[in-house]
C-alpha atoms as a PDB file:
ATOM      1  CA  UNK A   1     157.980 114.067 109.240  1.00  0.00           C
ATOM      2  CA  UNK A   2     160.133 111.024 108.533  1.00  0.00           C
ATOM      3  CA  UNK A   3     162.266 112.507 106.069  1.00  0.00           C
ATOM      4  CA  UNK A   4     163.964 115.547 107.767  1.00  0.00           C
ATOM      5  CA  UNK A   5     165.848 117.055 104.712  1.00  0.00           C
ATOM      6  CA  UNK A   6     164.728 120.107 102.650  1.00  0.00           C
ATOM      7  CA  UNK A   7     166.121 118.468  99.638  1.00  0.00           C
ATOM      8  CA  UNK A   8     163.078 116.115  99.818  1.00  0.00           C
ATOM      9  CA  UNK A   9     162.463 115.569  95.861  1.00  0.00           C
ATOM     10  CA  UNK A  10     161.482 112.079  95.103  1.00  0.00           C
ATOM     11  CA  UNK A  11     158.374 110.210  96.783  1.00  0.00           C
ATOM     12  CA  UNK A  12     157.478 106.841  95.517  1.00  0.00           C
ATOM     13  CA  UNK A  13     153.862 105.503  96.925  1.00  0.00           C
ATOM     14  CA  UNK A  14     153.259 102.277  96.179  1.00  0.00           C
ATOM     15  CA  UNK A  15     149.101 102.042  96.864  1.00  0.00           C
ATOM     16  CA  UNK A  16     146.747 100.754  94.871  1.00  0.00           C
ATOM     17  CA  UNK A  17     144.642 103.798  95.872  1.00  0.00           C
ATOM     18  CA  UNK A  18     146.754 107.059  94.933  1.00  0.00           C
ATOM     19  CA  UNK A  19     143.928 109.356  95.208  1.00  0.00           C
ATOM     20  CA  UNK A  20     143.665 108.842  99.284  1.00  0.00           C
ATOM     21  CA  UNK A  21     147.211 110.683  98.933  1.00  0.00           C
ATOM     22  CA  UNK A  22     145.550 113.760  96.836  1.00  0.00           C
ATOM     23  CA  UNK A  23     145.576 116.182  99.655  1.00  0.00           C
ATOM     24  CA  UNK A  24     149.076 115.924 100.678  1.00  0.00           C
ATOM     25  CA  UNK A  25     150.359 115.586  96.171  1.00  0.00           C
ATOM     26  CA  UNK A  26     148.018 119.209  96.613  1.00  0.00           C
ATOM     27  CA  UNK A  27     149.903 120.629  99.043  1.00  0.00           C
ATOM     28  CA  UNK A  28     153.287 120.247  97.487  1.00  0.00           C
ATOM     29  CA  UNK A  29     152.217 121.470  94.152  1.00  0.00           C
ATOM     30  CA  UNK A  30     154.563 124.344  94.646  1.00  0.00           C
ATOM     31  CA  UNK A  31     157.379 122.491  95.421  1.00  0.00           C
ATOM     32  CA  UNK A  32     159.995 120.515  93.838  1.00  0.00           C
ATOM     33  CA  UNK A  33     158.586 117.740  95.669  1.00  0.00           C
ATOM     34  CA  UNK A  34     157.817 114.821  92.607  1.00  0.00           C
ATOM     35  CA  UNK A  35     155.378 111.754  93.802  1.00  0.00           C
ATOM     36  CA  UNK A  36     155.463 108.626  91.673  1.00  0.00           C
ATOM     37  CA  UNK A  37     152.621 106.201  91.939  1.00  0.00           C
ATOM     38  CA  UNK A  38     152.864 102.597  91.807  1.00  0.00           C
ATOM     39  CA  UNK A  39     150.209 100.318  91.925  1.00  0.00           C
ATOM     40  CA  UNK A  40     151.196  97.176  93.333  1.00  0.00           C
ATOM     41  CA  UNK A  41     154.755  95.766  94.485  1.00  0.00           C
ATOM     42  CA  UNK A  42     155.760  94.132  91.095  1.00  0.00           C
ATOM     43  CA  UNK A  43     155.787  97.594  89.628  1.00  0.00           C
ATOM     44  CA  UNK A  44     157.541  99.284  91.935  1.00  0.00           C
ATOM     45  CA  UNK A  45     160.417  96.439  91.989  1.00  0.00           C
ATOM     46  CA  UNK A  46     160.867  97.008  88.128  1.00  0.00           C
ATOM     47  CA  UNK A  47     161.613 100.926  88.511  1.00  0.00           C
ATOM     48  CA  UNK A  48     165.535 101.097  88.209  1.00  0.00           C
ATOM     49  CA  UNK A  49     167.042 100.688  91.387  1.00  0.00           C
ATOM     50  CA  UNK A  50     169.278 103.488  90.300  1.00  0.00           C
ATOM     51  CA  UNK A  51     166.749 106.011  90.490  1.00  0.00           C
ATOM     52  CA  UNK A  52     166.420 106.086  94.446  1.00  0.00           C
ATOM     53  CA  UNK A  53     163.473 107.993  95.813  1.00  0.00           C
ATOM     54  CA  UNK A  54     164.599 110.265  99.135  1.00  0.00           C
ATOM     55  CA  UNK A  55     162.316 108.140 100.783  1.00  0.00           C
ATOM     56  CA  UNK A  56     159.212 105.521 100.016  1.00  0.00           C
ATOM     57  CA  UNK A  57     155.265 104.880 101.060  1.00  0.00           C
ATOM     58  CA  UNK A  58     154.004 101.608 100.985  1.00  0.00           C
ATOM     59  CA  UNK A  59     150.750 100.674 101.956  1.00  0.00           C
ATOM     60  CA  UNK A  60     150.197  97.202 104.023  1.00  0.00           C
ATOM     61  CA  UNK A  61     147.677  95.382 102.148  1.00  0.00           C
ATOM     62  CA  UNK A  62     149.218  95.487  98.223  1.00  0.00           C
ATOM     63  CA  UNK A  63     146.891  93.853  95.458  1.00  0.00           C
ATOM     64  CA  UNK A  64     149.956  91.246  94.813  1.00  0.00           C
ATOM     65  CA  UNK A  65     152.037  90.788  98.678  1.00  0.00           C
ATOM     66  CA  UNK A  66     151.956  92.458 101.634  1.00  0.00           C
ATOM     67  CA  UNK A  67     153.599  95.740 102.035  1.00  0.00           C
ATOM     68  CA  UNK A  68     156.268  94.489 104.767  1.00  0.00           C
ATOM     69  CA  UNK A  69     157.657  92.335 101.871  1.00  0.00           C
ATOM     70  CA  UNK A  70     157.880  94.956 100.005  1.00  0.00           C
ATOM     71  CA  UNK A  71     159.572  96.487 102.806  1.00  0.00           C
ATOM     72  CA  UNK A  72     162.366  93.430 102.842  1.00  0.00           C
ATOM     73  CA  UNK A  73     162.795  93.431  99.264  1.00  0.00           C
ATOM     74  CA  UNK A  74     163.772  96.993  98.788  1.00  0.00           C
ATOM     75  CA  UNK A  75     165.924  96.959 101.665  1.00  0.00           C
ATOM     76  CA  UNK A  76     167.407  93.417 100.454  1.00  0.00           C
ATOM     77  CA  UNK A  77     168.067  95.470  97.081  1.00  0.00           C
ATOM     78  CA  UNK A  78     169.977  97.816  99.038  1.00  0.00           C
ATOM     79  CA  UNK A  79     167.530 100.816  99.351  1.00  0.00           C
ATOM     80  CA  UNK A  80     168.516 103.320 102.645  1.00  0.00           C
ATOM     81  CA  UNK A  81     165.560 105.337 101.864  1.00  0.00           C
ATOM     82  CA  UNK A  82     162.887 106.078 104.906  1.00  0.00           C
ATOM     83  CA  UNK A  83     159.781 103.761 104.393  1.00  0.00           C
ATOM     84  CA  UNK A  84     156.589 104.614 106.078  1.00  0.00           C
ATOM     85  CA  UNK A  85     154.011 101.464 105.987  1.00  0.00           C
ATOM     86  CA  UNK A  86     150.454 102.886 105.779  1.00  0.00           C
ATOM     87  CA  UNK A  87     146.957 101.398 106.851  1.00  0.00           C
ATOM     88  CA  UNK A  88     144.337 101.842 105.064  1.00  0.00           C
ATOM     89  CA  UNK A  89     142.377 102.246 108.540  1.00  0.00           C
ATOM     90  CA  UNK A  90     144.253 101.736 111.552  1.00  0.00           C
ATOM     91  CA  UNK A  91     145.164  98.340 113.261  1.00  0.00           C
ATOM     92  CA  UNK A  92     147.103  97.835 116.202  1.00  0.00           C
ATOM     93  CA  UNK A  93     148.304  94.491 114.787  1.00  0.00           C
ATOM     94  CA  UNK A  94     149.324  96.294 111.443  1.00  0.00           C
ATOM     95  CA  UNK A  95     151.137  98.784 113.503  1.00  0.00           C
ATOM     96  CA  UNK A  96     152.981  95.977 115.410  1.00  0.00           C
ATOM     97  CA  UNK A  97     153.413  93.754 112.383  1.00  0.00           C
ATOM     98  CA  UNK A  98     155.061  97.505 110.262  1.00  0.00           C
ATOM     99  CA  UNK A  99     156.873  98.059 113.795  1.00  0.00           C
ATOM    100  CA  UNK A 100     158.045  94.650 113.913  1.00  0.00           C
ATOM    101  CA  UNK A 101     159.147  94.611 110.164  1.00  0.00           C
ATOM    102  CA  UNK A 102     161.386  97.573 110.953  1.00  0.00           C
ATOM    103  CA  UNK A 103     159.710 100.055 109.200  1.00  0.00           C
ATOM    104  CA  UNK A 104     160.764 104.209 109.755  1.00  0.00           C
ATOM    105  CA  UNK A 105     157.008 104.579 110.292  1.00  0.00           C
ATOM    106  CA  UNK A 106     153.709 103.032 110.566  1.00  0.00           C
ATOM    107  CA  UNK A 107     150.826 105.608 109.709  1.00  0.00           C
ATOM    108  CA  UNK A 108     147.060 104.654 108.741  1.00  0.00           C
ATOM    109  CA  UNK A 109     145.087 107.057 106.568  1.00  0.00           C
ATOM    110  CA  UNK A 110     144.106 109.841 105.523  1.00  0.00           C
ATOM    111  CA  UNK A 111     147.650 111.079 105.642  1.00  0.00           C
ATOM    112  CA  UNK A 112     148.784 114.300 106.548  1.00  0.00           C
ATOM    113  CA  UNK A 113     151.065 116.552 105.197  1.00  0.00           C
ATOM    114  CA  UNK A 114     153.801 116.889 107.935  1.00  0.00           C
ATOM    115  CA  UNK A 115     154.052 113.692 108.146  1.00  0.00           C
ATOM    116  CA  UNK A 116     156.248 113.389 105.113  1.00  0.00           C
ATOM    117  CA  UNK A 117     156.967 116.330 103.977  1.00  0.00           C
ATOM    118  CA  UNK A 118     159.833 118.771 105.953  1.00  0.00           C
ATOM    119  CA  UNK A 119     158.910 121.795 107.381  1.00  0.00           C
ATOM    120  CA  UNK A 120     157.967 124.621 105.252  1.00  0.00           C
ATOM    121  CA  UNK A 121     157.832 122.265 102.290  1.00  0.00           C
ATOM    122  CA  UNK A 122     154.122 122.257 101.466  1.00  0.00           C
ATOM    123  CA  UNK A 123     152.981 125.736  99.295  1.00  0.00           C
ATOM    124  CA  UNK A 124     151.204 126.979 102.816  1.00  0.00           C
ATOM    125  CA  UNK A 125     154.468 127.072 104.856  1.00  0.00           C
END
């Protein structure tokens, strides 16, 4: 898990596929955990930069830019929040290239649940 707090509330996901992250929206149904989908990186860099998500998932191959600029932009905007860079399969040069970019976490899918959510977080724990 990347984001260690029980407080976890706010994911954003930036993916143009948000149904390959149904299993682990499912298992925090029960939660006050809230995922936000975004489709592409344009989208995502319109949301308010107020509203800060407790941390972000961005997948490396967005329809408009690569997820590791999407990586530098939100931390150029200022954002301190964990972000995990996901694969759509796995790559080694992805994970080096996510590694590289600086990013809390490079993952490929399908994702699983304690990877982002904290302990005793998901509705069977």
């Amino acid at each position: 898990m990347i984001c260690p707090t029980k407080e976890l509330s706010k994911i954003y996901v930036v993916d143009a596929h948000p149904n390959d992250y149904s299993t682990v929206v499912d298992e925090s149904a029960y939660d006050p955990v809230r995922f936000t989908f975004f489709s592409n990186a344009r989208d995502a860099l319109r949301n308010n930069p107020e509203d800060e998500p407790q941390m972000w998932i961005v997948n490396m191959t967005l329809p408009d830019m690569p997820g590791t600029d999407l990586y530098g932009m939100l931390r150029n905007r200022g954002s301190a929040a964990p972000i995990m860079l996901v694969g759509d399969q796995y790559s080694v040069q992805d994970e080096i290239t996510a590694r590289t970019s600086g990013a809390t976490m490079y993952v490929a899918k399908p994702l699983r649940t304690e990877w982002v959510l904290p302990e005793g977080a998901s509705s069977g724990g």
